[in-house]
PDB file of N, CA and C in Angstrom:
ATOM      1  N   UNK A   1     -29.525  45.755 157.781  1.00  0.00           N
ATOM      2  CA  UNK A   1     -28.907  44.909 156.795  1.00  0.00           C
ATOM      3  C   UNK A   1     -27.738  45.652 156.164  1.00  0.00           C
ATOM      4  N   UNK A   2     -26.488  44.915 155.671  1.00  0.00           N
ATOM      5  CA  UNK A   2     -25.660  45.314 155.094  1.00  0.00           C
ATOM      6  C   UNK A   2     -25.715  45.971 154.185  1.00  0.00           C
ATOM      7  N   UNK A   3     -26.489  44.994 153.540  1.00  0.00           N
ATOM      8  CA  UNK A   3     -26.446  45.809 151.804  1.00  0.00           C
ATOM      9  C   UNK A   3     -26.654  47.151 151.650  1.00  0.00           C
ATOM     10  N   UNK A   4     -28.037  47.638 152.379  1.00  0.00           N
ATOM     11  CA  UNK A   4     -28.801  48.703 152.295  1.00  0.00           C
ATOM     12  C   UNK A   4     -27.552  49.874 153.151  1.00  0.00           C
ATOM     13  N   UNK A   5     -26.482  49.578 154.280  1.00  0.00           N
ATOM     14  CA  UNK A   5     -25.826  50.513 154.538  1.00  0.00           C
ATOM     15  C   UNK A   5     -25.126  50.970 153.529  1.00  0.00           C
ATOM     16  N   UNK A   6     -24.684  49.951 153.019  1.00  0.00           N
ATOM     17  CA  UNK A   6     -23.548  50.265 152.268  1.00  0.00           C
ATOM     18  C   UNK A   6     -23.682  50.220 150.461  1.00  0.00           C
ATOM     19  N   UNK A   7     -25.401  50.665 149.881  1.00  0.00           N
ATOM     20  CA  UNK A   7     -26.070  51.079 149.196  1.00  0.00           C
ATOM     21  C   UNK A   7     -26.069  49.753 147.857  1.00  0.00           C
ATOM     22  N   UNK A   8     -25.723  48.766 148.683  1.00  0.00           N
ATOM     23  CA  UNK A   8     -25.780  47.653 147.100  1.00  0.00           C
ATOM     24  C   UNK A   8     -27.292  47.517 146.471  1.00  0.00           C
ATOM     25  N   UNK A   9     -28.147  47.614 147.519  1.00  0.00           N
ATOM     26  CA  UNK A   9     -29.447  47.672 146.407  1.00  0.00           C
ATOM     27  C   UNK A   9     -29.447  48.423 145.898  1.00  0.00           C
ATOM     28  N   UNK A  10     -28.875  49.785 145.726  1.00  0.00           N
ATOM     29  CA  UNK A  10     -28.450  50.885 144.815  1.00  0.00           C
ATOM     30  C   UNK A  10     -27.734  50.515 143.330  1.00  0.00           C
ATOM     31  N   UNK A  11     -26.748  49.584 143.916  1.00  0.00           N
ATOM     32  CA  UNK A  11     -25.523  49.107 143.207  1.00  0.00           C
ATOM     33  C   UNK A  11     -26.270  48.476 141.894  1.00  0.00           C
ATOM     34  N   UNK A  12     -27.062  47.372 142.679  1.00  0.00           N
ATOM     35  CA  UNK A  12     -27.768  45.892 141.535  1.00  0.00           C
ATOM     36  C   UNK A  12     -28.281  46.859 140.765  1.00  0.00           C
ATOM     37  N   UNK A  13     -29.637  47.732 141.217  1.00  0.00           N
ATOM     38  CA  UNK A  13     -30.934  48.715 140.351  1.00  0.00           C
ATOM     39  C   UNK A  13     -30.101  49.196 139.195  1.00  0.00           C
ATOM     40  N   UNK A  14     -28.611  50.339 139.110  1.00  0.00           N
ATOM     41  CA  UNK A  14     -28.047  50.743 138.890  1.00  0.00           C
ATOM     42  C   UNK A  14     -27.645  49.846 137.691  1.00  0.00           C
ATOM     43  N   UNK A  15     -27.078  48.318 138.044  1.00  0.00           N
ATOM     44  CA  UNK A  15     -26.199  47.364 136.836  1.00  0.00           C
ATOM     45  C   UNK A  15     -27.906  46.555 136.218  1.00  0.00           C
ATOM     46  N   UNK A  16     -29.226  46.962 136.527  1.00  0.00           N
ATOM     47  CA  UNK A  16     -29.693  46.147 136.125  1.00  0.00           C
ATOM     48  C   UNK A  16     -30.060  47.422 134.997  1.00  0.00           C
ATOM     49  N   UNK A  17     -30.091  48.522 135.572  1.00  0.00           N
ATOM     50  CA  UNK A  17     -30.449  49.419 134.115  1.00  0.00           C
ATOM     51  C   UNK A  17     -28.903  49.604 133.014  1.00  0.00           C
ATOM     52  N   UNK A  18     -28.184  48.503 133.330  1.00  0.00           N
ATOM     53  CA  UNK A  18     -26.988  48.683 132.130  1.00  0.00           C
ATOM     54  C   UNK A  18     -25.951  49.651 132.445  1.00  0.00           C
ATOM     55  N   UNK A  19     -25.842  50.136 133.799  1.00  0.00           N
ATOM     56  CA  UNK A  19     -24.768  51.079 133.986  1.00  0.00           C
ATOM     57  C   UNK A  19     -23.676  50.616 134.921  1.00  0.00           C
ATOM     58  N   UNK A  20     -22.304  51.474 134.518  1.00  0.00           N
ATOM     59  CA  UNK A  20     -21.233  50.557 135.656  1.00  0.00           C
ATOM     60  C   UNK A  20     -21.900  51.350 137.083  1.00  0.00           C
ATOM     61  N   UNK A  21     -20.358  51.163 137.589  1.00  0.00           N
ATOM     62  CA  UNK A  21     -20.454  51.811 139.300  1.00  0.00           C
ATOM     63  C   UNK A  21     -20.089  52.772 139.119  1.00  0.00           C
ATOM     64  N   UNK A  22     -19.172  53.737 138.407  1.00  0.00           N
ATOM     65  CA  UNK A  22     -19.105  54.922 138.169  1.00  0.00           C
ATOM     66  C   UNK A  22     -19.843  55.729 137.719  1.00  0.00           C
ATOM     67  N   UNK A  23     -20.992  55.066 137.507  1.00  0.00           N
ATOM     68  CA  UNK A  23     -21.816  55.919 136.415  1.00  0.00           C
ATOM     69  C   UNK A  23     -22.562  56.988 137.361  1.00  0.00           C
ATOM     70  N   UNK A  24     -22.532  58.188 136.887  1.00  0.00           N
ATOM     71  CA  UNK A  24     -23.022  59.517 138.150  1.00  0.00           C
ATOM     72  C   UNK A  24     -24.106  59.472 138.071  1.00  0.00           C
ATOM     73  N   UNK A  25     -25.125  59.018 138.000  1.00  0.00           N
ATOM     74  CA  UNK A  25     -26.669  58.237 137.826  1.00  0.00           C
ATOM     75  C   UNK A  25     -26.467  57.502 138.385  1.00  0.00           C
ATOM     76  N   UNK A  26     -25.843  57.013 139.359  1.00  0.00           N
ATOM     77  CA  UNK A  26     -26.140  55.782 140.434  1.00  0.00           C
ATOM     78  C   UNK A  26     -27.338  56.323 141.398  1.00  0.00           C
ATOM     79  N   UNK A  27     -26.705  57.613 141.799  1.00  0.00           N
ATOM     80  CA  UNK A  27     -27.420  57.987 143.348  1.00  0.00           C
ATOM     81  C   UNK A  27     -29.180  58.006 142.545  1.00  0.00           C
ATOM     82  N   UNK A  28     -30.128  58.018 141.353  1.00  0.00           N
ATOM     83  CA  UNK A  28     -30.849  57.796 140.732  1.00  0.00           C
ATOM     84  C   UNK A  28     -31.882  56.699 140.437  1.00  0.00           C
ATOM     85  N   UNK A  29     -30.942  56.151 140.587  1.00  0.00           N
ATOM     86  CA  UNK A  29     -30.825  54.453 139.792  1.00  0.00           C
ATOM     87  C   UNK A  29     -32.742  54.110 140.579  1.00  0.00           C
ATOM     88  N   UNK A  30     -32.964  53.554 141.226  1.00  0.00           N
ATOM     89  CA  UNK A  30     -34.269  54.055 142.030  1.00  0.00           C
ATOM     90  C   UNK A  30     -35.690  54.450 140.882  1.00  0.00           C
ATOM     91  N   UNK A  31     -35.251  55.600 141.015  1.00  0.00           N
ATOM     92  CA  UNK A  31     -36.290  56.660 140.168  1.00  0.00           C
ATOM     93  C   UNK A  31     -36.417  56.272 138.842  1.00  0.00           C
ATOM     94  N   UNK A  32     -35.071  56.163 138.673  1.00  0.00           N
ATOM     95  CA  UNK A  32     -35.225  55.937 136.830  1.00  0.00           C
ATOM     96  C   UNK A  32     -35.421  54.832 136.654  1.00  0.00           C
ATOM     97  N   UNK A  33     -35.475  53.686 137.380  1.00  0.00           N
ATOM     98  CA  UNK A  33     -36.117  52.277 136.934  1.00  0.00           C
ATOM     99  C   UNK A  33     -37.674  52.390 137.278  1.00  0.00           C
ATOM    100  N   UNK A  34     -37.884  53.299 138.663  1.00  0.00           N
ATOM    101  CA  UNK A  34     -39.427  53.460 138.424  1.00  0.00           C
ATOM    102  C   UNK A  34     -39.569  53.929 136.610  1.00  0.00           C
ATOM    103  N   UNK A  35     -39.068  55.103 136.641  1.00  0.00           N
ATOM    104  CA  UNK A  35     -39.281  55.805 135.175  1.00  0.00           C
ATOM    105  C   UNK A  35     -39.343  54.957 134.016  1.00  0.00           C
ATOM    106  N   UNK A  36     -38.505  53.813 133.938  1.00  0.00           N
ATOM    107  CA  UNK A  36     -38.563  52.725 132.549  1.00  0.00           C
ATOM    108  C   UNK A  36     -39.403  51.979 133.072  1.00  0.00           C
ATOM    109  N   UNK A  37     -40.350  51.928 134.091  1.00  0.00           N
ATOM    110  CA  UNK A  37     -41.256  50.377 134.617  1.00  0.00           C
ATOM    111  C   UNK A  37     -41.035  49.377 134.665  1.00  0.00           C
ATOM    112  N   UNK A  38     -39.900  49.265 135.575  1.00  0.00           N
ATOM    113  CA  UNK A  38     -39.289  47.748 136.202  1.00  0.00           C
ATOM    114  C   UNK A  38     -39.996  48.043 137.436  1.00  0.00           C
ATOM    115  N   UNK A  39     -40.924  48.272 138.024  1.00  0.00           N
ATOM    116  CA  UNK A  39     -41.491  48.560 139.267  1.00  0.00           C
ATOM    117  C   UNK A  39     -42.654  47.396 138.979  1.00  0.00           C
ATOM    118  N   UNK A  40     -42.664  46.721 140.324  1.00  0.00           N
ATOM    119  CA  UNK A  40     -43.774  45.686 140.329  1.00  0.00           C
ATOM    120  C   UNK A  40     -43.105  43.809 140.272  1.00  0.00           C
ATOM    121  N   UNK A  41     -41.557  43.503 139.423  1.00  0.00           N
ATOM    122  CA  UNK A  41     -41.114  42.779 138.886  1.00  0.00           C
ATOM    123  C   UNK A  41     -40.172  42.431 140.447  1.00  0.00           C
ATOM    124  N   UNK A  42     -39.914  40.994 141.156  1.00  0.00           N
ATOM    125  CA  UNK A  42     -39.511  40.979 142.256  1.00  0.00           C
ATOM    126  C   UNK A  42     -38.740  39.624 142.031  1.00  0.00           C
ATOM    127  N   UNK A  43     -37.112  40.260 142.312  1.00  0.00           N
ATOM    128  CA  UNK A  43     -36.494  39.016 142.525  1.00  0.00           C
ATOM    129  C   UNK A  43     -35.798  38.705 143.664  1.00  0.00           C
ATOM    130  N   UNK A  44     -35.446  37.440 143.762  1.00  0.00           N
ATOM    131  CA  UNK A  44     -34.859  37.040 144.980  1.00  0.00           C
ATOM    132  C   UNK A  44     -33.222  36.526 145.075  1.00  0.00           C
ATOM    133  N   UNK A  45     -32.197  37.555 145.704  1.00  0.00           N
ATOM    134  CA  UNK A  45     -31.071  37.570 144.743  1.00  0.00           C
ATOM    135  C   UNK A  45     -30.376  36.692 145.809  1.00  0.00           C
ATOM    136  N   UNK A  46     -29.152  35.812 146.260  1.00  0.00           N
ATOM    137  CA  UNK A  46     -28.179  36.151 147.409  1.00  0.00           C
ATOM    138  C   UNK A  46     -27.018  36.348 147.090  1.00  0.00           C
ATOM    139  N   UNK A  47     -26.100  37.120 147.354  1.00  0.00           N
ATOM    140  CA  UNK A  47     -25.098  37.497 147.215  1.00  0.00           C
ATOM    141  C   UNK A  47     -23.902  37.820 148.257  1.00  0.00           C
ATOM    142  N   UNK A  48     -22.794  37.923 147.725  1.00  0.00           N
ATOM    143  CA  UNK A  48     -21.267  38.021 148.603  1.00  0.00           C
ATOM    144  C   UNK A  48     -20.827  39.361 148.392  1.00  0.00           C
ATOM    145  N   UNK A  49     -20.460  40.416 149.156  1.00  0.00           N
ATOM    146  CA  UNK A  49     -19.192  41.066 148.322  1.00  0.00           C
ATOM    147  C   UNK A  49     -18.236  41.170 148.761  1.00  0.00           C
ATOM    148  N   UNK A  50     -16.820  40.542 148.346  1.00  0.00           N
ATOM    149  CA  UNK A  50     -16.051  40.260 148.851  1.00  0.00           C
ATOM    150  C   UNK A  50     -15.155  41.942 148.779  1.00  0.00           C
ATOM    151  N   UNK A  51     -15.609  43.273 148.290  1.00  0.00           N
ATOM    152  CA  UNK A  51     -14.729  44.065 148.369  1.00  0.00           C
ATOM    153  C   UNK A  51     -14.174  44.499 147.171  1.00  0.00           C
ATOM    154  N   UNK A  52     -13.453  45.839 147.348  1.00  0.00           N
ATOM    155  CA  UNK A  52     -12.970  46.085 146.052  1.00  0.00           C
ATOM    156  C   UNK A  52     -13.767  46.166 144.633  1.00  0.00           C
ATOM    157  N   UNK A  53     -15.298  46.981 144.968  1.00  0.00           N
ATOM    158  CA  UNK A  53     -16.213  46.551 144.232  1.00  0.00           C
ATOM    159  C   UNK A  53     -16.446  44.951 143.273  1.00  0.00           C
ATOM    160  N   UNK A  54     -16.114  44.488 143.803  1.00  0.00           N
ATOM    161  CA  UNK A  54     -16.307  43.065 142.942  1.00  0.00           C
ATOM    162  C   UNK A  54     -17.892  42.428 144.041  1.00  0.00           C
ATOM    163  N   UNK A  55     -18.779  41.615 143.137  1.00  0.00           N
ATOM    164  CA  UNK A  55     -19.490  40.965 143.611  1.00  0.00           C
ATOM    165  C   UNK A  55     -19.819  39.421 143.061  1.00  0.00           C
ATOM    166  N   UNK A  56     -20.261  38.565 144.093  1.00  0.00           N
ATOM    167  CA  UNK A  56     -20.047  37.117 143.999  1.00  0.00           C
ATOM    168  C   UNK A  56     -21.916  36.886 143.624  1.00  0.00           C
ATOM    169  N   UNK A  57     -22.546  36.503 142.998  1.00  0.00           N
ATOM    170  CA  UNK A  57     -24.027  35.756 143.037  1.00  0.00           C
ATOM    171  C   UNK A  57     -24.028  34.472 143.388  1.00  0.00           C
ATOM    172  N   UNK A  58     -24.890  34.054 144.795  1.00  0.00           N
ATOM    173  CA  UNK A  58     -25.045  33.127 144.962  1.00  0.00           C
ATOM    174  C   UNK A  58     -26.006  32.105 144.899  1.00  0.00           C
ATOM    175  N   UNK A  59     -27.419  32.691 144.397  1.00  0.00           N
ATOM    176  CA  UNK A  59     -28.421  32.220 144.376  1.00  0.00           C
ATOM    177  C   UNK A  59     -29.550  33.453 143.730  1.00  0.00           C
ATOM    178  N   UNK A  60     -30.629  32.969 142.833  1.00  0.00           N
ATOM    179  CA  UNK A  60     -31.319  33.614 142.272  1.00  0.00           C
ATOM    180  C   UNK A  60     -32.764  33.046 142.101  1.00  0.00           C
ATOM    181  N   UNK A  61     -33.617  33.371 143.017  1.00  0.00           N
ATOM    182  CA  UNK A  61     -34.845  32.746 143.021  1.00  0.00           C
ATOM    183  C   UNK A  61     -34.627  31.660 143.202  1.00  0.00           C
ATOM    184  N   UNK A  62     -33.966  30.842 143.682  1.00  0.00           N
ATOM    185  CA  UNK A  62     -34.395  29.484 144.374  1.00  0.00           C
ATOM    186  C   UNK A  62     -32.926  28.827 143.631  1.00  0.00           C
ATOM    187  N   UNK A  63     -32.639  29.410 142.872  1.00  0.00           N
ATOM    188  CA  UNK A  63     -31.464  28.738 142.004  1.00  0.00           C
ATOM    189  C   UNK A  63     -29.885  29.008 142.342  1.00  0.00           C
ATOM    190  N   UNK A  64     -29.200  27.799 142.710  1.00  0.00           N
ATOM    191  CA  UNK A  64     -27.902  28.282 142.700  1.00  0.00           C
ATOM    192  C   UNK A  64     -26.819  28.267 141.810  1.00  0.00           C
ATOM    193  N   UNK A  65     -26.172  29.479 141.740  1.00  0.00           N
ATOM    194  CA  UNK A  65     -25.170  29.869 140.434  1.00  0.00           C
ATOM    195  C   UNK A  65     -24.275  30.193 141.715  1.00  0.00           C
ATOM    196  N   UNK A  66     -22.964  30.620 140.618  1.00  0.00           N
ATOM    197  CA  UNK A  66     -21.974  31.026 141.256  1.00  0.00           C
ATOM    198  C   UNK A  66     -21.178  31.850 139.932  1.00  0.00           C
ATOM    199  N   UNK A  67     -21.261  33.256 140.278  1.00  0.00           N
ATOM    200  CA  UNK A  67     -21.193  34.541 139.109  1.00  0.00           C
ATOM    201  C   UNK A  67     -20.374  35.266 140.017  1.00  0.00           C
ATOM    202  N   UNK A  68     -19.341  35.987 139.537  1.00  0.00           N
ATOM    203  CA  UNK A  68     -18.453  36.545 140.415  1.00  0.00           C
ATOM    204  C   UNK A  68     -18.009  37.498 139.256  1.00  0.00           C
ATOM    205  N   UNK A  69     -17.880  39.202 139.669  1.00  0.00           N
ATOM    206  CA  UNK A  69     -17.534  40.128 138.438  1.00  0.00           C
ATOM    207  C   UNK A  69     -17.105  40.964 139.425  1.00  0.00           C
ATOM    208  N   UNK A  70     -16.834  42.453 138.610  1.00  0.00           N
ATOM    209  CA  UNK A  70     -16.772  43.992 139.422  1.00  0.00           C
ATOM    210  C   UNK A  70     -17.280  44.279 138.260  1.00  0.00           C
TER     211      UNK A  70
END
């Protein structure tokens, strides 16, 4: 899968604990959400990235949005 080459489940874990993409706690991001206990909690995301760190949301648990940021 894409994502996982090119580390976006890294990316999301990372913006879901409140940090940008620069933040040098990315390569982390993982551990330290085990560490705050978001472990166990499962969502179902779909998404675009069109590049240039920007990302598109296309669907969220069954729901469709359309959210587009960097």
């Amino acid at each position: 899968m894409m994502y996982k080459g090119q580390r976006s489940d890294m990316g999301y874990v990372n913006g879901l604990l409140g940090r940008r993409p620069e933040d040098p706690r990315l390569r982390c991001a993982f551990e330290e959400a085990k560490d705050a206990n978001t472990e166990g909690e499962q969502v179902v995301v779909y998404s675009d990235s069109p590049g240039g760190g920007t990302v598109k949301l296309l669907a969220v648990d069954g729901f469709d949005i359309s959210i587009f940021g960097d």
